[in-house]
Protein backbone atom coordinates (compact mmCIF):
# COMPACT_ATOMS: atom_id res chain seq x y z
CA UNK A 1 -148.48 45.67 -158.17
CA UNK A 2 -147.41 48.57 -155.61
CA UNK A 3 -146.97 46.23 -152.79
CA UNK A 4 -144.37 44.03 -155.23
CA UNK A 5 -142.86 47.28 -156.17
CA UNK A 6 -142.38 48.34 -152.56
CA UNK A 7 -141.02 44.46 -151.91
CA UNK A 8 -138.47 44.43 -154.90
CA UNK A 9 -137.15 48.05 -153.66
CA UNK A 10 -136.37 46.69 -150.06
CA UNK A 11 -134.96 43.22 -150.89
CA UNK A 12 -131.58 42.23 -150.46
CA UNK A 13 -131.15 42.72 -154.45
CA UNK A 14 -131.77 46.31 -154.63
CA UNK A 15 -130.86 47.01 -150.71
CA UNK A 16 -127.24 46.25 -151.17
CA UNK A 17 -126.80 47.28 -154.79
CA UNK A 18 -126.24 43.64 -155.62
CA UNK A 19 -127.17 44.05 -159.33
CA UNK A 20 -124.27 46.44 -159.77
CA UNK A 21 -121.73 43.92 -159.15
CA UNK A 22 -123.91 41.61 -161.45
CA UNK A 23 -123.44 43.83 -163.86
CA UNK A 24 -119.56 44.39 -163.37
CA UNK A 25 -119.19 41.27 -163.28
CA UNK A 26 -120.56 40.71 -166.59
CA UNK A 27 -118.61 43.20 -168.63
CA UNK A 28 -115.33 42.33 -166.39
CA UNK A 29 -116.31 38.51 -167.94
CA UNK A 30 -117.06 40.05 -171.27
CA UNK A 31 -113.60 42.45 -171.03
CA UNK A 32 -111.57 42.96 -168.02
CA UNK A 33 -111.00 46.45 -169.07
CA UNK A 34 -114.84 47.29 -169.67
CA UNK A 35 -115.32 46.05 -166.38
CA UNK A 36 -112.70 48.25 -164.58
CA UNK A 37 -114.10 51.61 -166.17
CA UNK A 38 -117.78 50.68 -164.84
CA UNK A 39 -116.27 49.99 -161.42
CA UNK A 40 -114.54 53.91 -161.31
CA UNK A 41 -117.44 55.23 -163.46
CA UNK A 42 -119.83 53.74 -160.49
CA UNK A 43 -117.29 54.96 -157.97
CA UNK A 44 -117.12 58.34 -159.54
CA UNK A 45 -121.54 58.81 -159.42
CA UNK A 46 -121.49 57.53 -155.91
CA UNK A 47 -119.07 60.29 -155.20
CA UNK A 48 -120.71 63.16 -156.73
CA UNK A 49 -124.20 61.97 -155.23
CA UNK A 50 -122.32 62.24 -152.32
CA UNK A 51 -120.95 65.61 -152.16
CA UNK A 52 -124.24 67.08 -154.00
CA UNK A 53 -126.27 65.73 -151.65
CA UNK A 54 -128.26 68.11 -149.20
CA UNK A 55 -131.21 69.32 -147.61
CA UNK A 56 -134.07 70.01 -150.24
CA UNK A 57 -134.75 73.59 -148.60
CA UNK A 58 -131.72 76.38 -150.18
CA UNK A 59 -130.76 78.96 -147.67
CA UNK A 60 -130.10 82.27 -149.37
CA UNK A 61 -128.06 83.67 -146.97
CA UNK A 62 -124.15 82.36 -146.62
CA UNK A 63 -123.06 81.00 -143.55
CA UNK A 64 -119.20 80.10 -142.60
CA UNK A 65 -118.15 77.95 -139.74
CA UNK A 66 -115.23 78.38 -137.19
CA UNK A 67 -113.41 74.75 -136.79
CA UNK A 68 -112.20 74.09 -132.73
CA UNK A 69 -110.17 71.00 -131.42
CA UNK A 70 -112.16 69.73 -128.60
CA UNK A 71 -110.02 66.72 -128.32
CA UNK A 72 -106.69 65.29 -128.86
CA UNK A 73 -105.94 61.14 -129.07
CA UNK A 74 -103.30 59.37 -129.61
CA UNK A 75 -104.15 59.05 -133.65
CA UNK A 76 -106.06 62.07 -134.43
CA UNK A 77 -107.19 65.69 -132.91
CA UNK A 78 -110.58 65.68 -133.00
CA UNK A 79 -112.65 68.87 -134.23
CA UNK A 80 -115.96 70.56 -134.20
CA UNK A 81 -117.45 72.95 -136.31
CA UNK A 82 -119.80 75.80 -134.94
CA UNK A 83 -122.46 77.58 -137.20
CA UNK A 84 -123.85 80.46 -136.37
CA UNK A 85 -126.72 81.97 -137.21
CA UNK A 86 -126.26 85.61 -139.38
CA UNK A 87 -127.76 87.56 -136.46
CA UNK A 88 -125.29 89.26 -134.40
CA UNK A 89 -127.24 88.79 -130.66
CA UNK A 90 -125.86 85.83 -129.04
CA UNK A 91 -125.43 83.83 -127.02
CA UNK A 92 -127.25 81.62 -129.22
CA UNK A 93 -129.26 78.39 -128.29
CA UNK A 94 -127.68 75.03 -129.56
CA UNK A 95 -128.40 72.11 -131.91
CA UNK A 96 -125.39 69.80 -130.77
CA UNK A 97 -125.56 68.25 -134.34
CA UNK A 98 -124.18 64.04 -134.74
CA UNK A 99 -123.65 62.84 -137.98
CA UNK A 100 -124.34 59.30 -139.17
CA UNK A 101 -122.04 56.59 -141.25
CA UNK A 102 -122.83 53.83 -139.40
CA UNK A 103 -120.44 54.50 -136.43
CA UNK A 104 -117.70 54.05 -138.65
CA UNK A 105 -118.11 56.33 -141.39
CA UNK A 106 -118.94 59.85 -141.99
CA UNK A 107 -117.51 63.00 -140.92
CA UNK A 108 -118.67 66.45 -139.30
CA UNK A 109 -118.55 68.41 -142.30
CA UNK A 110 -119.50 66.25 -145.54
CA UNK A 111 -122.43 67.92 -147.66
CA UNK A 112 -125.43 66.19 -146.55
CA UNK A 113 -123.95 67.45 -142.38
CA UNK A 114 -123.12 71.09 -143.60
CA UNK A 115 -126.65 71.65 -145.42
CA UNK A 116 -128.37 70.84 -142.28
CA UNK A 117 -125.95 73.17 -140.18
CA UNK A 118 -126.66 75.87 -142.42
CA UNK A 119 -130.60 75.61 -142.59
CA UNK A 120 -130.79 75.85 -138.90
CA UNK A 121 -128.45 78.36 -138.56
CA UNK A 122 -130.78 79.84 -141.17
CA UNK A 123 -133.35 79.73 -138.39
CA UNK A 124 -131.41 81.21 -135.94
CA UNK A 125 -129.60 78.36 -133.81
CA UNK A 126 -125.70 77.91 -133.53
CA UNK A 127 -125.14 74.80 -134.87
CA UNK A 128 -121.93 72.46 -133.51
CA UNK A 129 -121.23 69.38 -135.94
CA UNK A 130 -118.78 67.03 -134.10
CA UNK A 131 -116.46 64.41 -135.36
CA UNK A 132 -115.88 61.50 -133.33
CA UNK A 133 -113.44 58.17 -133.66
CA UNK A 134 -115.27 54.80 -135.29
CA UNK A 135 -115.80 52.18 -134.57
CA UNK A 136 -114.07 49.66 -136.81
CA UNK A 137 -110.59 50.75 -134.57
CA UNK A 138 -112.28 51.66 -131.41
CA UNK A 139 -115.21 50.86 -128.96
CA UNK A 140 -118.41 52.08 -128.47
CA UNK A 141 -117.56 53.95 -125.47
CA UNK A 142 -114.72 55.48 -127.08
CA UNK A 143 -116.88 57.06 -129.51
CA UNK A 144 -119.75 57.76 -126.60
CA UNK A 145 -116.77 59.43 -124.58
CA UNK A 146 -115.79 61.69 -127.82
CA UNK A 147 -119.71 62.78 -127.93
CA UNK A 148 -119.59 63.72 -123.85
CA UNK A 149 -116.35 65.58 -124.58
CA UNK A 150 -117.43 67.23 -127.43
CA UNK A 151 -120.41 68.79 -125.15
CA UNK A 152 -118.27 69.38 -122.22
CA UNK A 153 -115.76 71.57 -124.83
CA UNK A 154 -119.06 73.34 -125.48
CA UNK A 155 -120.33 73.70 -122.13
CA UNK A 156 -117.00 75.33 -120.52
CA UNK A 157 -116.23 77.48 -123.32
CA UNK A 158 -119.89 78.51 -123.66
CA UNK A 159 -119.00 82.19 -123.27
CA UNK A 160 -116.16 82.32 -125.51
CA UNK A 161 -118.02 80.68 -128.36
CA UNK A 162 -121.34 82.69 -127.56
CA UNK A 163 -123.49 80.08 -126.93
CA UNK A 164 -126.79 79.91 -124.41
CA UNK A 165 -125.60 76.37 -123.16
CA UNK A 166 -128.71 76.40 -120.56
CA UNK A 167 -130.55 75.59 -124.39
CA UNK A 168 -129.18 72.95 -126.07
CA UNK A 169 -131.15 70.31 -128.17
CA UNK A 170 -129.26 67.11 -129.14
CA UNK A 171 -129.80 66.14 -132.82
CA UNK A 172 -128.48 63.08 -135.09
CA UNK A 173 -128.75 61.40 -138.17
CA UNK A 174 -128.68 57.56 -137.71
CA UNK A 175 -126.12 56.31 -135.60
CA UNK A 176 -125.59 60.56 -134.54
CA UNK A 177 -129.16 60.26 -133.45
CA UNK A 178 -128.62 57.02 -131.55
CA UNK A 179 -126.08 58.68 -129.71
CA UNK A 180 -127.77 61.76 -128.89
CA UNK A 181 -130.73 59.00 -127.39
CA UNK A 182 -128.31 57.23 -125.83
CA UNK A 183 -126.73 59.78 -124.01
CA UNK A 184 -130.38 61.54 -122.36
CA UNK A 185 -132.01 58.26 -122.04
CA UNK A 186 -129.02 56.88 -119.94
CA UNK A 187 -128.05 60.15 -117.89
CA UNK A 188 -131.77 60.93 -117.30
CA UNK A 189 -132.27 57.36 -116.17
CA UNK A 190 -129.43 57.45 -113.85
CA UNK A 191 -130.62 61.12 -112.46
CA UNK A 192 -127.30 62.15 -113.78
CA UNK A 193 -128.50 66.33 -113.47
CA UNK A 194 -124.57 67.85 -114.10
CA UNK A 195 -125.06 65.33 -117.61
CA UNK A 196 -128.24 66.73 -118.97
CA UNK A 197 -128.07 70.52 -117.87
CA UNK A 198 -129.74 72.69 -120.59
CA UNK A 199 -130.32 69.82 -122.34
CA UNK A 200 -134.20 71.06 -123.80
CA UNK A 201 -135.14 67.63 -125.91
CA UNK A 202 -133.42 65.33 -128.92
CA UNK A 203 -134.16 65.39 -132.37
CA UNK A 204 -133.37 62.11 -133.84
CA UNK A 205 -133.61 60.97 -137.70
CA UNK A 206 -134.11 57.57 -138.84
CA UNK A 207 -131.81 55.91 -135.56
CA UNK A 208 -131.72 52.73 -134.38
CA UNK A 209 -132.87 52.50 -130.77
CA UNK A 210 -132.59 49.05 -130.08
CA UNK A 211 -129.96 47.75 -131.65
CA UNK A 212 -131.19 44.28 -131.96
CA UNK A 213 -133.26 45.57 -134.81
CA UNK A 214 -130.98 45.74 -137.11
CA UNK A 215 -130.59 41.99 -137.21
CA UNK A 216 -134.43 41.36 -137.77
CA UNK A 217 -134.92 39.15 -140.91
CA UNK A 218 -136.87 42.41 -142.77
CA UNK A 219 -133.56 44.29 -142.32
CA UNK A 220 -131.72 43.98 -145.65
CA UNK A 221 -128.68 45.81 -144.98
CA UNK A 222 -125.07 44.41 -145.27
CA UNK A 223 -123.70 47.51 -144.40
CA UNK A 224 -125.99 48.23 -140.92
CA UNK A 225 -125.13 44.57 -139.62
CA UNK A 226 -121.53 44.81 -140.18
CA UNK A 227 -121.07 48.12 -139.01
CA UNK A 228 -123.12 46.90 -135.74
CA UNK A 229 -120.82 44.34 -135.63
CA UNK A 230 -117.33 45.99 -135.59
CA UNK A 231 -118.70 48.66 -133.39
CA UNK A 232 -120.05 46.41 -130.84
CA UNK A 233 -117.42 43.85 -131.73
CA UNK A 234 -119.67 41.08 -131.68
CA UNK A 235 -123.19 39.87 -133.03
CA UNK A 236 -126.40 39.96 -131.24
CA UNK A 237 -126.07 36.31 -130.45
CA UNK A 238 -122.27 36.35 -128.81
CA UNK A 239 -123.24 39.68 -127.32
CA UNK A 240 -127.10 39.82 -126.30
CA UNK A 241 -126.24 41.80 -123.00
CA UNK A 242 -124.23 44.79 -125.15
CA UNK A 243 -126.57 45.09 -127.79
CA UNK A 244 -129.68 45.65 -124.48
CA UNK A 245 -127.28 47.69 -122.46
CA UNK A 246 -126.44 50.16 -125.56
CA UNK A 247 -129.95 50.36 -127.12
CA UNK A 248 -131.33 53.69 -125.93
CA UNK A 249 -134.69 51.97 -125.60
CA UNK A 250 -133.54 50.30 -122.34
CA UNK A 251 -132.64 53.11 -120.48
CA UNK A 252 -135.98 55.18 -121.28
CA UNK A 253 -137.15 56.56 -117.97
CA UNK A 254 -139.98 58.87 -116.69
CA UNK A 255 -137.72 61.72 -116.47
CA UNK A 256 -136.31 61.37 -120.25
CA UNK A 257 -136.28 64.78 -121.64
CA UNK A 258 -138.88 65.65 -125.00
CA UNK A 259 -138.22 63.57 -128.35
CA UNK A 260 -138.64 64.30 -131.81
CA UNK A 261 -138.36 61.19 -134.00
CA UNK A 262 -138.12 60.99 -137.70
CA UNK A 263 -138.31 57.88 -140.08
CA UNK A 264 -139.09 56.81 -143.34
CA UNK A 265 -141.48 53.72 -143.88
CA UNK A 266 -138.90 52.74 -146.30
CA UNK A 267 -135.71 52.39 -144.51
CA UNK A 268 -133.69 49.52 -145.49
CA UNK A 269 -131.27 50.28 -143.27
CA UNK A 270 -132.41 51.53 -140.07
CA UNK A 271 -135.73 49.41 -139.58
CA UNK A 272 -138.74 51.84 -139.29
CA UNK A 273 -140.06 49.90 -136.74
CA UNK A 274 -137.17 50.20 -134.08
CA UNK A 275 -138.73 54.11 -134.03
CA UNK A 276 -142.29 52.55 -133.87
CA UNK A 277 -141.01 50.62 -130.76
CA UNK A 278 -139.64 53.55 -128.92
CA UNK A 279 -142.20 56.70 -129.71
CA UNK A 280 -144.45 53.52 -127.77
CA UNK A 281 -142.06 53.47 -124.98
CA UNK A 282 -142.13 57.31 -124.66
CA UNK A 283 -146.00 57.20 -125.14
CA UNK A 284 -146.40 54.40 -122.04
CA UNK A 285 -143.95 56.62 -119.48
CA UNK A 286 -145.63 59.76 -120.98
CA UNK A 287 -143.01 61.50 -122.12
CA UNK A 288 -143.89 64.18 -124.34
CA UNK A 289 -142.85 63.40 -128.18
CA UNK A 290 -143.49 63.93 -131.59
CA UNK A 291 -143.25 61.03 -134.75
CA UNK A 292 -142.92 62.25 -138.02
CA UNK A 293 -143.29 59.60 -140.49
CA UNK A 294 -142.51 59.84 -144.03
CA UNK A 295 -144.86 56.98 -145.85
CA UNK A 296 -142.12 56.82 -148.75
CA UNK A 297 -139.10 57.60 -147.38
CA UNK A 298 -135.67 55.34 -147.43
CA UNK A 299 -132.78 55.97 -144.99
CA UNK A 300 -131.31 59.57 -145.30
CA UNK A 301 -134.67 60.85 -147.00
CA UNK A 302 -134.20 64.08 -145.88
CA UNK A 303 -131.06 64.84 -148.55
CA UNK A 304 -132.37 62.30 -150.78
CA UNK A 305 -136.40 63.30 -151.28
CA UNK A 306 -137.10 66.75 -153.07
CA UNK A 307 -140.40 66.43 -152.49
CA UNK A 308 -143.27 68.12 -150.14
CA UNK A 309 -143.32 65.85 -147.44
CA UNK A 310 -139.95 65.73 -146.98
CA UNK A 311 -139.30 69.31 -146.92
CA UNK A 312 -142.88 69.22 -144.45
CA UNK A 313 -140.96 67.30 -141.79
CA UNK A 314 -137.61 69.58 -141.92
CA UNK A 315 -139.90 72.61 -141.00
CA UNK A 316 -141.95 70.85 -138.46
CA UNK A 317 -138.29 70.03 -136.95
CA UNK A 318 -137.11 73.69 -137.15
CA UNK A 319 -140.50 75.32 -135.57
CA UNK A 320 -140.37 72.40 -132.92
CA UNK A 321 -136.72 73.38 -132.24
CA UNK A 322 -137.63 76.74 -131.38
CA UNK A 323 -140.91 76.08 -129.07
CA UNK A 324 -138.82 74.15 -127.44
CA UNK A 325 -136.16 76.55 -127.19
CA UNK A 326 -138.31 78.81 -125.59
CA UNK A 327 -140.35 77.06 -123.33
């Protein structure tokens, strides 16, 4: 009965929501008006979930951010937000924090982003969210060029803003965490030193690191493949040597810096096994990591799960911030 239960929650059915639109389009059959207040009522929980959504660990202390343009395109100015910790000692040491959306959603300071910038500020970190362009209207190395300039603002101002910028960890959420992997696994395959200076490790949540997983028949997530698709502008098939050459998996060398990797054994959207894959990788080249797995979790469990496990992993990931910090 559990292992039904656990196949119902990750099919295509549940996965995408389908039985939503079932259901609206059953009352919008039934009455057209019905059907349009279920559609805004749905819109309207999916919102609040949204902004309420957040780290199960409260932080008692208040923490404010100062906003910085670290970029300016032809569309938009691109900003960053830095945290800092409530301890007046800096120059602080850095979690360069990505958020996730797919590539092509998602911004630097949206609930789920700004709970997680406060807890480790909490623990005594500056904290930089970024913003970066998607990738629905631009490329993958657009947005990979926003997330090197980003660091670079941070690296030459490091004395203005108070930060120690010979320790910085790289963190993301999803597709934040696949471009934090991207990044060290292809500048500390390429020797690039100037790239990866104070670069300490990369903590990495639920990410895809070879991208070709998320078109793997157990993968039931509409949302994953197309925003693969429009970021990569292509599918696996039409594009086989873009999906290797931006998978962080293939550029995993003996000289990639320390990993911490965290996934749920639930994830409909990010495929727990494209973690399984690469904490094997980083085992073979023995490169020192750590894999926390969460045996229930689904995609984004960390602001979705209240319970003990969850909040286990987010303090393992804060204590091995700071050994790793001071090592």
């Amino acid at each position: 009965m559990d292992k039904l239960k656990e196949k119902f929650k990750m099919s295509y059915f549940v996965a995408n929501k389908i039985y939503l639109f079932i259901i609206f389009l059953f009352l919008a059959a039934q009455d057209l008006t019905l059907g349009f207040y279920y559609f805004l009522i749905s819109i309207f929980i999916y919102a609040w979930r949204a902004l309420k959504a957040s780290v199960p660990i409260g932080v008692d202390k208040e923490f404010k951010s100062n906003t910085f343009v670290y970029k300016r395109t032809k569309n938009k100015d691109l900003k960053l937000d830095i945290w800092y910790p409530s301890k007046n000692n800096g120059p602080y040491p850095l979690v360069f924090f990505c958020h996730g959306g797919g590539w092509i959603s998602g911004f630097r300071n949206q609930p789920n982003n700004v709970s997680w910038c406060k807890y480790l500020a909490s623990k005594g970190f500056a904290v930089v969210s970024i913003d970066y362009r998607y990738g629905y209207r631009n490329t993958i190395e657009d947005i990979l060029s926003d997330y090197t300039d980003a660091l670079n603002y941070i690296r030459e101002n490091s004395k203005r803003l108070s930060i120690d910028k010979k320790k910085i960890v790289l963190m993301g959420l999803s597709a934040g965490g696949h471009l934090s992997l991207l990044y060290s696994t292809y500048h500390t395959h390429n020797k690039d030193k100037k790239e990866m200076e104070g670069i300490k490790a990369v903590v990495a949540y639920y990410s895809p690191t070879d991208l070709n997983d998320i078109f793997v028949s157990e993968n039931k997530s509409i949302f994953a493949k197309f925003a693969t698709k429009q970021t990569l502008k292509g599918s696996p098939i039409e594009k086989e040597e873009i999906y290797d050459y931006y998978s962080p998996i293939h550029w995993v060398s003996e000289d990639m810096v320390p990993c911490l990797i965290a996934h749920g054994k639930l994830d409909t959207t990010v495929p727990f096994k494209s973690s399984v894959k690469f904490a094997k990788k980083l085992k073979e080249l023995k490169i020192e990591y750590t894999f926390l797995v969460h045996k229930k979790g689904v995609h984004s469990f960390d602001t979705k799960l209240e319970d003990i496990t969850t909040i286990n992993i987010l303090e393992r990931t804060a204590r091995y911030i700071k050994k790793i910090i001071e090592t």
